[in-house]
Structures are given as C-alpha cells and as structure tokens.
N, C-alpha and C. Protein backbone atom coordinates (compact mmCIF):
# COMPACT_ATOMS: atom_id res chain seq x y z
N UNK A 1 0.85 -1.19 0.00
CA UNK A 1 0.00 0.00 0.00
C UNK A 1 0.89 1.24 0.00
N UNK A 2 0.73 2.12 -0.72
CA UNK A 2 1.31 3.54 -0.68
C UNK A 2 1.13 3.96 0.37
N UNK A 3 2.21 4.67 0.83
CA UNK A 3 2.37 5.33 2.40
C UNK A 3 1.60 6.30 2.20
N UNK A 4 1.36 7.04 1.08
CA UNK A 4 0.44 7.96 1.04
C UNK A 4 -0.89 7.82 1.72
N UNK A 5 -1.46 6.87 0.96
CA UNK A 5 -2.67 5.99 1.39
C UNK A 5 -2.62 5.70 3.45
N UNK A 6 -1.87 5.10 3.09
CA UNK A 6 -1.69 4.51 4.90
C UNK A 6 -1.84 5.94 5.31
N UNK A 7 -1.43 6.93 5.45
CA UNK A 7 -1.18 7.72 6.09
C UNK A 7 -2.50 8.73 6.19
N UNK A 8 -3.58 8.73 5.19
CA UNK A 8 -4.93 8.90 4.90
C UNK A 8 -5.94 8.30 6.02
N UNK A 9 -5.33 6.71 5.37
CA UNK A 9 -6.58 5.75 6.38
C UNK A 9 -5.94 5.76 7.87
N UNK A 10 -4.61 6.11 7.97
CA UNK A 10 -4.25 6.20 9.73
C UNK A 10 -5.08 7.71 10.62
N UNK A 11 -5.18 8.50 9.62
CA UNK A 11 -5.79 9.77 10.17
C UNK A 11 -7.50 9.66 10.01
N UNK A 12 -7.78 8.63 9.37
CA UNK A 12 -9.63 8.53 9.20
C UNK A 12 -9.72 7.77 10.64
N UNK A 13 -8.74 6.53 10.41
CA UNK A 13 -9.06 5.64 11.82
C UNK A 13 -9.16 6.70 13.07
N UNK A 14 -7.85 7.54 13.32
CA UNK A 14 -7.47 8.33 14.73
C UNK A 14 -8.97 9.23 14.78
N UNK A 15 -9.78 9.74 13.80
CA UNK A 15 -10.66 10.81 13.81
C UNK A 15 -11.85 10.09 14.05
N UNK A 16 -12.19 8.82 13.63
CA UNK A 16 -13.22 8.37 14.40
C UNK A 16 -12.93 7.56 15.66
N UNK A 17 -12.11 7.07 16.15
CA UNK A 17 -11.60 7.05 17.44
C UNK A 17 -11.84 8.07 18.23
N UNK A 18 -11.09 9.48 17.67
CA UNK A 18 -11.55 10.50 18.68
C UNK A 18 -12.61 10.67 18.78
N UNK A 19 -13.62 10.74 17.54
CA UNK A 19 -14.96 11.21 17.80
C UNK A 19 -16.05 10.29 18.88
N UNK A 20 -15.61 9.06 18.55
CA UNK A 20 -15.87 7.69 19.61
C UNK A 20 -15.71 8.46 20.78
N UNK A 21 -14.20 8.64 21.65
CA UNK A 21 -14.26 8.78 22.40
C UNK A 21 -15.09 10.12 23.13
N UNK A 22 -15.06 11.15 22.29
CA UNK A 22 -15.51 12.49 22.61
C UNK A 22 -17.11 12.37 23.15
N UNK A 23 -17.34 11.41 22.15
CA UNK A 23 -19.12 11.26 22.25
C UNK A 23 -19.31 10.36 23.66
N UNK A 24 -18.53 9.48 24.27
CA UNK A 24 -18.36 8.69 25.40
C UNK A 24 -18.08 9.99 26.74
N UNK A 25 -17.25 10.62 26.54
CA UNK A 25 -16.88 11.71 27.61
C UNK A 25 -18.49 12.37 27.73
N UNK A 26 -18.76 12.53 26.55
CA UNK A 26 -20.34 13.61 26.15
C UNK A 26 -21.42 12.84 27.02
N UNK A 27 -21.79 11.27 27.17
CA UNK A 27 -22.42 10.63 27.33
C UNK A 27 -22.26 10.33 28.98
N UNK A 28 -20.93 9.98 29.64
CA UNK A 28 -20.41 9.02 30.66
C UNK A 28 -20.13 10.51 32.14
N UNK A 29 -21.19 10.15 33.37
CA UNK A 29 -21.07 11.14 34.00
C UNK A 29 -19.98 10.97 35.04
N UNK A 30 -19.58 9.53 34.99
CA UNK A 30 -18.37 9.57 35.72
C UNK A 30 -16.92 9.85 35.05
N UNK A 31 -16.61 9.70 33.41
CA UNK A 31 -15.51 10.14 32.98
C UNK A 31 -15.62 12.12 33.26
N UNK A 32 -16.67 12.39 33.39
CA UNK A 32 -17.22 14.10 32.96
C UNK A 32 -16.01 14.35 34.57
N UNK A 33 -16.82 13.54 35.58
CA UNK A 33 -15.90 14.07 36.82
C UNK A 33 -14.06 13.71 37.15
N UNK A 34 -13.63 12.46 36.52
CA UNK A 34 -12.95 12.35 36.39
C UNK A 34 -11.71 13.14 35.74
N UNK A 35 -12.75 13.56 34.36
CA UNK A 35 -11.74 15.15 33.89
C UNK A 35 -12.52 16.63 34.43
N UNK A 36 -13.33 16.57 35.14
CA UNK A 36 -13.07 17.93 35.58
C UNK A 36 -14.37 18.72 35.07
N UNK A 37 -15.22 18.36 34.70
CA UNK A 37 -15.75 18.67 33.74
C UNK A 37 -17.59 18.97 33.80
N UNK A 38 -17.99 20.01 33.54
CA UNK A 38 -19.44 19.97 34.71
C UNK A 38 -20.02 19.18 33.75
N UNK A 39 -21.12 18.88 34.85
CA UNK A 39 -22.40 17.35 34.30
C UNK A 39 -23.03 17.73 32.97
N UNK A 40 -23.74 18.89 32.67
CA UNK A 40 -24.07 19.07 31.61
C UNK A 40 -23.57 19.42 30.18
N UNK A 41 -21.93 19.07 30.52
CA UNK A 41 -20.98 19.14 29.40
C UNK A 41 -21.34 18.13 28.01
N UNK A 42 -21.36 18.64 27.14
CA UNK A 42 -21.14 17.88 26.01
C UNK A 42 -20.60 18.33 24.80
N UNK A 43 -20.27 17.44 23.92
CA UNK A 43 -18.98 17.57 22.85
C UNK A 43 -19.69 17.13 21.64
N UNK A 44 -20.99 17.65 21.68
CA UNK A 44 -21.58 16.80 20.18
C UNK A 44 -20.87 16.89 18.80
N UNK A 45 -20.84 18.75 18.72
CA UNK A 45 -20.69 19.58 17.64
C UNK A 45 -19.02 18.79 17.08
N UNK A 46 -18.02 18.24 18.16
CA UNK A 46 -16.73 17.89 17.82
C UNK A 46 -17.14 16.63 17.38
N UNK A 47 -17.81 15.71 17.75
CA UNK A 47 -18.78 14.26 17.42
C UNK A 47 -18.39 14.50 16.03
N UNK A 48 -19.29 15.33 15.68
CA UNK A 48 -19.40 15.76 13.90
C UNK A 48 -18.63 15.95 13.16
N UNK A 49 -17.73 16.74 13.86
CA UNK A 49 -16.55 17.29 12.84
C UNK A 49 -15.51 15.99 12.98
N UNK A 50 -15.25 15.47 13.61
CA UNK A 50 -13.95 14.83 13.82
C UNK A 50 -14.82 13.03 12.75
N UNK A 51 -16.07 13.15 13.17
CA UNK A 51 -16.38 11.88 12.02
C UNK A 51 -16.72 12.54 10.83
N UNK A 52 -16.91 13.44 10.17
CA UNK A 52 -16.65 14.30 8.95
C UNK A 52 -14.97 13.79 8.49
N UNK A 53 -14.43 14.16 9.23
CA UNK A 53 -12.74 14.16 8.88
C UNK A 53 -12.93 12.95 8.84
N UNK A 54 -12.93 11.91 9.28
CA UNK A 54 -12.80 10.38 9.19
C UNK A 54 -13.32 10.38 7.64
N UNK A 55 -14.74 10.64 7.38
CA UNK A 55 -15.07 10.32 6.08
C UNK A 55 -14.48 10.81 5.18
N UNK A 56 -13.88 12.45 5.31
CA UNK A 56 -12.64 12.64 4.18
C UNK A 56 -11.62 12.41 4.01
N UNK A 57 -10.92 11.71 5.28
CA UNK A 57 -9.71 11.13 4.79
C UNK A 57 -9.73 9.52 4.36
N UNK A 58 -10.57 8.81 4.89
CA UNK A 58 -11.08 8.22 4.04
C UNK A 58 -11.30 7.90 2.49
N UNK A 59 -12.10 9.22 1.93
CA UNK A 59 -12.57 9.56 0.61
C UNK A 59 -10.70 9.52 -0.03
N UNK A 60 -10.28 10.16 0.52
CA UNK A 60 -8.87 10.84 -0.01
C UNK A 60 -8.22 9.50 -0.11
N UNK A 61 -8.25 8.81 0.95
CA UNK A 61 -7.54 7.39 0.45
C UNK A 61 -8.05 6.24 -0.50
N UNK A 62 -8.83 6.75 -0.73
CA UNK A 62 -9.81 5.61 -1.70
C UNK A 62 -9.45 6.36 -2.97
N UNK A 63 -9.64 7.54 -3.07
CA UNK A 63 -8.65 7.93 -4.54
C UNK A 63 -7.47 8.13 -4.71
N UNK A 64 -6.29 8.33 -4.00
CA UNK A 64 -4.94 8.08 -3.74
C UNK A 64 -4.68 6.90 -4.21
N UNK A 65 -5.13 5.99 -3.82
CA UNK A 65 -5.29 4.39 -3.87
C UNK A 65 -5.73 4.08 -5.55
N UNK A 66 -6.63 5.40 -6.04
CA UNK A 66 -6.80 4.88 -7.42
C UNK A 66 -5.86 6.18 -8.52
N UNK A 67 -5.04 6.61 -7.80
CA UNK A 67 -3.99 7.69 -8.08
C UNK A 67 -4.89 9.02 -8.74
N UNK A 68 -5.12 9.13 -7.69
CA UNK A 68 -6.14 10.52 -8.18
C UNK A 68 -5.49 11.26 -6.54
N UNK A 69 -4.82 12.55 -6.85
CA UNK A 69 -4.63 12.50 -5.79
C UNK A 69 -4.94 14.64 -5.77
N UNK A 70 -5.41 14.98 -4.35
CA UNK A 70 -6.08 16.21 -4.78
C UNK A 70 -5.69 17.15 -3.52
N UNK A 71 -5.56 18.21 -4.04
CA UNK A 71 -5.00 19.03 -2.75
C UNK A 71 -6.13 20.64 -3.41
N UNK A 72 -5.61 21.49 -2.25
CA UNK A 72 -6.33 22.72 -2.29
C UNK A 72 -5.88 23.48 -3.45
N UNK A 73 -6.62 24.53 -3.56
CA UNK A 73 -7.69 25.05 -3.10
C UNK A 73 -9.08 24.33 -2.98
N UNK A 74 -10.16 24.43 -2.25
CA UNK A 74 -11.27 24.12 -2.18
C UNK A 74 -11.20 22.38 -2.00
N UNK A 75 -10.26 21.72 -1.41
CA UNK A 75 -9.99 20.28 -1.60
C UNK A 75 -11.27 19.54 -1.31
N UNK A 76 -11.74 20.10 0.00
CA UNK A 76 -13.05 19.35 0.09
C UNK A 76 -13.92 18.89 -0.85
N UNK A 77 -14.73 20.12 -1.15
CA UNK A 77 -15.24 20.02 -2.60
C UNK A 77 -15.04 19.15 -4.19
N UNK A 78 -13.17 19.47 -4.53
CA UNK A 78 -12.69 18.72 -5.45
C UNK A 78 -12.35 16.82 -4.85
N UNK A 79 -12.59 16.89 -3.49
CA UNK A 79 -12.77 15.47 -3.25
C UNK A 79 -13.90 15.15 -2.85
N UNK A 80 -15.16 15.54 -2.99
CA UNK A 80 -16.63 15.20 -3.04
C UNK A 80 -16.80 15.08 -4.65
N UNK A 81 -16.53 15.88 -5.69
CA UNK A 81 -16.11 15.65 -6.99
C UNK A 81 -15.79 14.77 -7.69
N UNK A 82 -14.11 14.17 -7.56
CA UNK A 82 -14.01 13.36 -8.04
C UNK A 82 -14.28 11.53 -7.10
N UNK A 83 -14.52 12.06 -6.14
CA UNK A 83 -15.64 10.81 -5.11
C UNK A 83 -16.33 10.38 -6.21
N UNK A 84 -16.90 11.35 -6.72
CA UNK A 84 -18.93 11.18 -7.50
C UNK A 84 -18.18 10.54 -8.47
N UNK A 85 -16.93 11.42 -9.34
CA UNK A 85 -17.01 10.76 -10.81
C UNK A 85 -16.28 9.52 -10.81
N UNK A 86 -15.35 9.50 -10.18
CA UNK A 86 -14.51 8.08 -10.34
C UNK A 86 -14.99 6.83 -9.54
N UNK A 87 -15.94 7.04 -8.82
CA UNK A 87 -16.64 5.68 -7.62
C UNK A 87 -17.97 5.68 -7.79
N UNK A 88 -18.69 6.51 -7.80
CA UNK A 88 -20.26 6.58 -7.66
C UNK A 88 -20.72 6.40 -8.77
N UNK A 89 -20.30 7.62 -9.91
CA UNK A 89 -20.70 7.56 -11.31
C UNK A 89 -20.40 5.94 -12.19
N UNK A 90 -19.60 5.55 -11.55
CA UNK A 90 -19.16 4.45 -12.33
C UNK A 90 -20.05 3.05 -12.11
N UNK A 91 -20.41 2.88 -10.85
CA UNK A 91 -21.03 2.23 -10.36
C UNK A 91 -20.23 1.55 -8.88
N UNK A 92 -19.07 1.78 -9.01
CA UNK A 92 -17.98 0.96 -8.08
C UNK A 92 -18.19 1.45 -6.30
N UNK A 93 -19.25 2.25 -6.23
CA UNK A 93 -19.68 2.53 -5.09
C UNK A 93 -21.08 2.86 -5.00
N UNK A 94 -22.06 2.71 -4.59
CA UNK A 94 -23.63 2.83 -4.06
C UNK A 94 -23.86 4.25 -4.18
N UNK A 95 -24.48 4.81 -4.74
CA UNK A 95 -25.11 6.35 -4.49
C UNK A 95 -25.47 6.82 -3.35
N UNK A 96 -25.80 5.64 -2.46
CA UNK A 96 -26.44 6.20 -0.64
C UNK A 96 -25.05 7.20 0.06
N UNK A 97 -24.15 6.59 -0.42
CA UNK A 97 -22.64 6.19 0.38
C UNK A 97 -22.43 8.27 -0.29
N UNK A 98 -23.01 8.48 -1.50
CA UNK A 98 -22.23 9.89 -1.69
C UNK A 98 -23.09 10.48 -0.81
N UNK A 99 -24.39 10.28 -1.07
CA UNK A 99 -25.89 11.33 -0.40
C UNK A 99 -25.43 11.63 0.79
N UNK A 100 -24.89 10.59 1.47
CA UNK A 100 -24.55 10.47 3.17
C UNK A 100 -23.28 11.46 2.88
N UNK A 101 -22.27 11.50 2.48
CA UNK A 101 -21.00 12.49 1.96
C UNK A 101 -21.44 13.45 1.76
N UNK A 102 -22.47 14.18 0.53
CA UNK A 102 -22.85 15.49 0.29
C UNK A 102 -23.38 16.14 1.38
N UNK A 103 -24.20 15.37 2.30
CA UNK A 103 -24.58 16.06 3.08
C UNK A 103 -23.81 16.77 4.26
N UNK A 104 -22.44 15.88 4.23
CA UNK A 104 -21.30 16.57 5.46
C UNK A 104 -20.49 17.30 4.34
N UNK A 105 -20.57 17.94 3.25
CA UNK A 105 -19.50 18.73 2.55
C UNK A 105 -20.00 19.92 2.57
N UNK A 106 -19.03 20.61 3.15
CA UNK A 106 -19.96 22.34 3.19
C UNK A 106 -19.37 22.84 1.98
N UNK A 107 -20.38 23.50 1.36
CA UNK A 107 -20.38 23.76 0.24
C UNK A 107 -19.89 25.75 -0.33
C-alpha cells in the first residue's frame, strides 16, 4: 500500500476514534468528573466534525489508492467531486454512500 494511502486511512481511523471517544466523555457522567468537567458538558458539535474528517480522509484514500490525488484550493469540494465521478458515477460505489457524503461537505 502507498504510504500515502496509509497515512490517509491512519488519520480517518485516529478521527473516528476520537470522535468515539468524545461522544463517550459527552455521554459518561463519571468520565465528565474524572476530567473535571461539569455534568451538563457535552462535545456533540466535535462528534461531527472529527467523524466528517474520518469520512474525508477516508474519501482521499480511496482515490490516492486509485492515483487521483487532490489538494487545495477548495480540496473538500474537489474530493466530493471526483468521489462522485470516479466511484459513484461508475457504479464501483452505491449512491447512498455519496448522499450520506454530500450532506457533510460544506459547500
């Protein structure tokens, strides 16, 4: 596997890990006291973002992997893009799988 790649899917894994854990701190009233943290604390909004990032680095390694490889300006976007044309459009991925993607790409 291209280190490129690895290094994609190592940062999708760490970002839903974190978001795992964030949403557990959000949920668990004894970790809340353990860090310090008042009872009605929660971390949803980071929930989101940090499993957003999972799904784009993700995306990014799935076209890296098919040597499509995409940087800024606007990267997000140009990797919701060629997501659609090189996986979805083709058939090599489910249309649900982008709908669920478009909807976390701010546009």
């Amino acid at each position: 596997m291209d280190s490129k790649v690895r290094i994609y899917l190592d940062r999708s894994n760490n970002e839903i890990l974190l978001a795992e854990s964030i949403q557990k701190i959000s949920e668990n009233t004894k970790l809340k006291e353990e860090l310090n943290l008042p009872g009605n604390t929660t971390f949803y909004s980071s929930v989101i973002t940090h499993s957003y990032y999972s799904i784009f680095y993700a995306a990014k390694a799935i076209l890296l992997a098919k040597n499509i490889d995409i940087s800024g300006p606007e990267v997000h976007r140009k990797v919701y893009e060629e997501f659609e044309k090189n996986l979805v459009k083709t058939g090599i991925l489910d249309l649900k799988l982008l709908e669920i993607y478009k909807t976390l790409v701010i546009r």
